[in-house]
Protein backbone atom coordinates (compact mmCIF):
# COMPACT_ATOMS: atom_id res chain seq x y z
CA UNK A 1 15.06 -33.97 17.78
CA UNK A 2 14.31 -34.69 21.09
CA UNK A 3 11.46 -34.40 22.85
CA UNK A 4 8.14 -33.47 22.50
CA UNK A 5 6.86 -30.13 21.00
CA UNK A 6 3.56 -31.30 20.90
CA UNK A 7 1.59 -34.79 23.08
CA UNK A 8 1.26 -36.71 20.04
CA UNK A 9 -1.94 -36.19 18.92
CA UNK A 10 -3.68 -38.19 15.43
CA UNK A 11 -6.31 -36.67 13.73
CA UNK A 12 -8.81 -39.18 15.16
CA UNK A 13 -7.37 -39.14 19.04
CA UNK A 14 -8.91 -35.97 20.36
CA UNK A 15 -6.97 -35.56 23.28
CA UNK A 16 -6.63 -32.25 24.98
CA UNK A 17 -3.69 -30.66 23.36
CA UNK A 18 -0.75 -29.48 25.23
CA UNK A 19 1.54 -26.85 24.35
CA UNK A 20 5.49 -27.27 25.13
CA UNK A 21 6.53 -23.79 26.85
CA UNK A 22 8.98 -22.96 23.54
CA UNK A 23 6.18 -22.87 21.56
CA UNK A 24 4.12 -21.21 23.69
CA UNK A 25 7.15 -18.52 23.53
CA UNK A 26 7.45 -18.63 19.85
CA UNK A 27 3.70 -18.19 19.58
CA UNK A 28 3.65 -15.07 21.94
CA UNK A 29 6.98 -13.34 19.80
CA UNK A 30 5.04 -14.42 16.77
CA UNK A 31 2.11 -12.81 17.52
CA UNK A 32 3.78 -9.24 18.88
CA UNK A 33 5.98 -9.18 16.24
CA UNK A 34 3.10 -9.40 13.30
CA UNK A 35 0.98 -6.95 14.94
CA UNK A 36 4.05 -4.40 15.06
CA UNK A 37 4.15 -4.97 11.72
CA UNK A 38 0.44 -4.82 10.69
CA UNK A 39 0.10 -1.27 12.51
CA UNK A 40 4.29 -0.10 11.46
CA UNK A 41 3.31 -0.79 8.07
CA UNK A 42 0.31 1.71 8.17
CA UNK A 43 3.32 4.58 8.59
CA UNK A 44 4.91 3.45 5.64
CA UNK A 45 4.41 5.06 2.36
CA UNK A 46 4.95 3.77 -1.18
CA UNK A 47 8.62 4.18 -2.36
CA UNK A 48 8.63 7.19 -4.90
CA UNK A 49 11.19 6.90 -7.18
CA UNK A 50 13.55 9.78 -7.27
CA UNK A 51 12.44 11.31 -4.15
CA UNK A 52 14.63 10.60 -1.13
CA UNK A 53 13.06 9.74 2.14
CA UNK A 54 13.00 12.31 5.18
CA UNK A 55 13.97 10.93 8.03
CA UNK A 56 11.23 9.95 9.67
CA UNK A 57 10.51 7.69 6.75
CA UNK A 58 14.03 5.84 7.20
CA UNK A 59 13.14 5.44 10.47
CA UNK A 60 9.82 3.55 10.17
CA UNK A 61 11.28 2.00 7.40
CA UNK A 62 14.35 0.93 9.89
CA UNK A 63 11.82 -0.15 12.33
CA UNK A 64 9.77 -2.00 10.00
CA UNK A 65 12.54 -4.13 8.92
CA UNK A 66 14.53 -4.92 11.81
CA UNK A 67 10.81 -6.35 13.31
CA UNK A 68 9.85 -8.40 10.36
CA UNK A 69 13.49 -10.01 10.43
CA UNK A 70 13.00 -10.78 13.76
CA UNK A 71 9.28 -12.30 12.77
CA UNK A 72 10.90 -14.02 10.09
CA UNK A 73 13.43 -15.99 12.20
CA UNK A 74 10.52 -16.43 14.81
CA UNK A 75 8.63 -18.13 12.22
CA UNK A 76 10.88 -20.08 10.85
CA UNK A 77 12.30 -21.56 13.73
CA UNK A 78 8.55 -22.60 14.89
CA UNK A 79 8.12 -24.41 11.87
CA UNK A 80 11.49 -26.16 12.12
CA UNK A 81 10.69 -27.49 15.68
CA UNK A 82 6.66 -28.24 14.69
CA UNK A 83 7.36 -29.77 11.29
CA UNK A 84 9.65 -32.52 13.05
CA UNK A 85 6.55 -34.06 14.45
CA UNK A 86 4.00 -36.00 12.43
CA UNK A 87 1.07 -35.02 14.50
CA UNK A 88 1.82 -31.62 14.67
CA UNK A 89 2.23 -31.56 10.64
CA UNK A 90 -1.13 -33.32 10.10
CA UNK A 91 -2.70 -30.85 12.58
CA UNK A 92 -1.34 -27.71 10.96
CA UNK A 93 -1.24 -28.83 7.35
CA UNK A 94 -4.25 -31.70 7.00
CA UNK A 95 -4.89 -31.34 3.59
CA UNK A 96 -1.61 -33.00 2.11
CA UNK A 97 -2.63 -36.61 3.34
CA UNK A 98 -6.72 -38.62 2.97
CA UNK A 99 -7.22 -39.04 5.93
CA UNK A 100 -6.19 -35.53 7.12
CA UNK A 101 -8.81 -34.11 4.12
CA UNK A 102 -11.15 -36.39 5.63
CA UNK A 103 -11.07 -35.60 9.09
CA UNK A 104 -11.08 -31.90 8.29
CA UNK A 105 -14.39 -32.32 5.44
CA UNK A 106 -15.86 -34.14 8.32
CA UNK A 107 -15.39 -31.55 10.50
CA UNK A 108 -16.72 -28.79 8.76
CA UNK A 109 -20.26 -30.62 7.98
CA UNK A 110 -20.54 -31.12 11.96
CA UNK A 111 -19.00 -28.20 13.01
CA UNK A 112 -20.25 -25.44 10.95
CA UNK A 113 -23.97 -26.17 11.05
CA UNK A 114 -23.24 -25.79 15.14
CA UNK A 115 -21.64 -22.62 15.36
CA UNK A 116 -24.85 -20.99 13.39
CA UNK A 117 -26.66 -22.40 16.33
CA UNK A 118 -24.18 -21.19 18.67
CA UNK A 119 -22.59 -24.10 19.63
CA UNK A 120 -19.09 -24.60 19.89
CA UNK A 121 -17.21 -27.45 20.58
CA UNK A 122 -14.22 -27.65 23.73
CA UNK A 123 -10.53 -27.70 21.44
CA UNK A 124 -9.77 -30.50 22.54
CA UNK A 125 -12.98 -32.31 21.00
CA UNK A 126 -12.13 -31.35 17.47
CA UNK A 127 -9.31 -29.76 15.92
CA UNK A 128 -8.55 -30.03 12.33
CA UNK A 129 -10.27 -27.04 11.43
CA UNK A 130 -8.22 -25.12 13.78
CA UNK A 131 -5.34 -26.74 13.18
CA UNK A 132 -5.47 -25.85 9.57
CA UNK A 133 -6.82 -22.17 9.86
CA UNK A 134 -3.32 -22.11 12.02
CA UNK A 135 -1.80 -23.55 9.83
CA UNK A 136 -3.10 -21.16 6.66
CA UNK A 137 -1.39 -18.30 9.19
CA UNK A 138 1.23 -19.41 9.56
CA UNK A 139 2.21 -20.04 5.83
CA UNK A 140 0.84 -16.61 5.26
CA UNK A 141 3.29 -14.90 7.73
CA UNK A 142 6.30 -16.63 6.52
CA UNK A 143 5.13 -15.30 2.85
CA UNK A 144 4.75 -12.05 4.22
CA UNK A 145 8.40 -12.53 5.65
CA UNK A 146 9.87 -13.66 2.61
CA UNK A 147 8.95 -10.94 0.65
CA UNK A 148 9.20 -8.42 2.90
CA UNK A 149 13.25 -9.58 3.15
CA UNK A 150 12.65 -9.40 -1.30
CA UNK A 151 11.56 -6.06 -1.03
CA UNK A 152 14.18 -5.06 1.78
CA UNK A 153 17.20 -6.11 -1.18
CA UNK A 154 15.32 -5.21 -4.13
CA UNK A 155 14.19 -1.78 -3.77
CA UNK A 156 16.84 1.07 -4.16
CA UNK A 157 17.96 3.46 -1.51
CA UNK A 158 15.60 5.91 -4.12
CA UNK A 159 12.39 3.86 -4.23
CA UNK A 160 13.45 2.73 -7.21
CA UNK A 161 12.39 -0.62 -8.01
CA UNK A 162 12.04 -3.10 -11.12
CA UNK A 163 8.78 -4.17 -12.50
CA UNK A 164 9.31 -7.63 -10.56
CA UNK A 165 9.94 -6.14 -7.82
CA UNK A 166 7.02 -4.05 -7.78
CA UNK A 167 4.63 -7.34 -8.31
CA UNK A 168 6.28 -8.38 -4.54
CA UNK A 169 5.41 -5.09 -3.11
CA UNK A 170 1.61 -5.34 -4.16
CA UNK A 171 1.37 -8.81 -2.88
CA UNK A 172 3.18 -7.92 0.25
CA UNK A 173 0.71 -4.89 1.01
CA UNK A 174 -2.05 -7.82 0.07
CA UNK A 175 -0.64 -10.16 2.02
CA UNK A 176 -0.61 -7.61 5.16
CA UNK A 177 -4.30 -6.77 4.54
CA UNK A 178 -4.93 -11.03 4.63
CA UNK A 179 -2.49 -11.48 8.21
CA UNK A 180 -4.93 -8.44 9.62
CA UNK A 181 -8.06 -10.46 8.83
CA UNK A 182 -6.56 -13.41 9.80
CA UNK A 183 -5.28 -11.70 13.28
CA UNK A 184 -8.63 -10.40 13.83
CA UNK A 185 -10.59 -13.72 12.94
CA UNK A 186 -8.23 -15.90 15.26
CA UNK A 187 -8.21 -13.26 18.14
CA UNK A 188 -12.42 -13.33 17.69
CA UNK A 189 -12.77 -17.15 17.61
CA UNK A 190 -10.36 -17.55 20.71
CA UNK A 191 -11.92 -14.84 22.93
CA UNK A 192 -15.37 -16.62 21.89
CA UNK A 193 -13.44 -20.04 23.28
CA UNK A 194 -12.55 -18.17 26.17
CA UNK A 195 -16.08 -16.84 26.98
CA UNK A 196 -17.18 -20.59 26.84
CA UNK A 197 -14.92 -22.01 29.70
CA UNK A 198 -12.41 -23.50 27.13
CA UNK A 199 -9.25 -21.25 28.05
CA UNK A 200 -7.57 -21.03 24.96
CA UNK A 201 -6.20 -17.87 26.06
CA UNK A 202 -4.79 -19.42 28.83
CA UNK A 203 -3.19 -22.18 27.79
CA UNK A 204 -1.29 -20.51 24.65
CA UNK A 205 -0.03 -17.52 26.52
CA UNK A 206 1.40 -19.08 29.86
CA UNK A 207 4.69 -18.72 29.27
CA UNK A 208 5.17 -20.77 32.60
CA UNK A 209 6.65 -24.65 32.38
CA UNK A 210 3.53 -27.39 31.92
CA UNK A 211 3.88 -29.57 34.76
């Protein structure tokens, strides 16, 4: 594939990291897109077999859907670009490799002990714990995707579903509880980057070319 998604970036360069505008683009669909979802889903009820839906449910329902395709597709074609670099895959997903497992244990004995003191360090300084926590949501979303598209085939135009299929709809609603804490967590942690002059916000969100 050509060109670069990401700078290239090792675990032990800490370079500032640069975002290419499509992923900056996926990243902002990504992010509308699962927050539709989170609050949509809150309008959705649990299927009752034998009881047909009013309208309003179909709609949601509809709505609900049609947005988590669109997530799912979002998601899947960040991965596809991000995955065909090697930094970006040892950023987002450390922990299959030593040295990424290093870096990140490393990380988390200096890093931890200085946010209870308030400190926290620029992005660009260290970024395997990030990476990873990113990395964690992302997984989770495309789980959330892939059995929200189970659910969409496997329940009945009734709410009637099979015992498997209800296992996928509890760990779907689970799964949406997780993405909410995660949302909320990541939001927190790059507002607090933003209040320290580190303009996270920023630079994710400018939908703008790099020069």
């Amino acid at each position: 594939m050509q060109g670069n998604v990401f700078h290239k970036v090792h675990l032990c360069d800490y370079s500032p990291m640069k975002y290419d505008r499509t992923i900056r683009i996926l990243h902002f669909g990504i992010v509308l897109s699962t927050l539709f979802q989170i609050f949509s889903e809150k309008l959705i009820g649990f299927p009752e077999p034998g009881h047909p839906r009013h309208a309003m449910d179909t709609l949601f329902i509809g709505i609900h859907e049609a947005v988590g395709s669109i997530a799912l597709i979002l998601i899947c074609v960040y991965l596809i670009i991000v995955l065909d670099e090697l930094a970006s895959r040892e950023r987002l997903f450390p922990w299959f490799n030593a040295a990424g497992r290093n870096n990140l244990w490393l990380e988390i004995r200096q890093d931890i002990p200085n946010w209870l003191r308030g400190k926290i360090s620029p992005p660009d300084k260290n970024h395997a714990i990030a990476g990873s926590i990113h990395g964690l949501g992302i997984s989770l979303a495309l789980l959330l995707g892939l059995t929200g598209s189970m659910l969409f085939l496997g329940i009945g135009p009734r709410g009637d579903m099979t015992p498997d299929i209800k296992v996928i709809w509890e760990s779907h609603s689970i799964m949406a509880t997780m993405i909410l804490i995660f949302v909320a967590g990541h939001a927190g942690m790059a507002l607090v980057h933003e209040f320290k002059g580190h303009k996270i916000l920023r630079e994710m969100f400018r939908l703008k070319k790099i020069p």
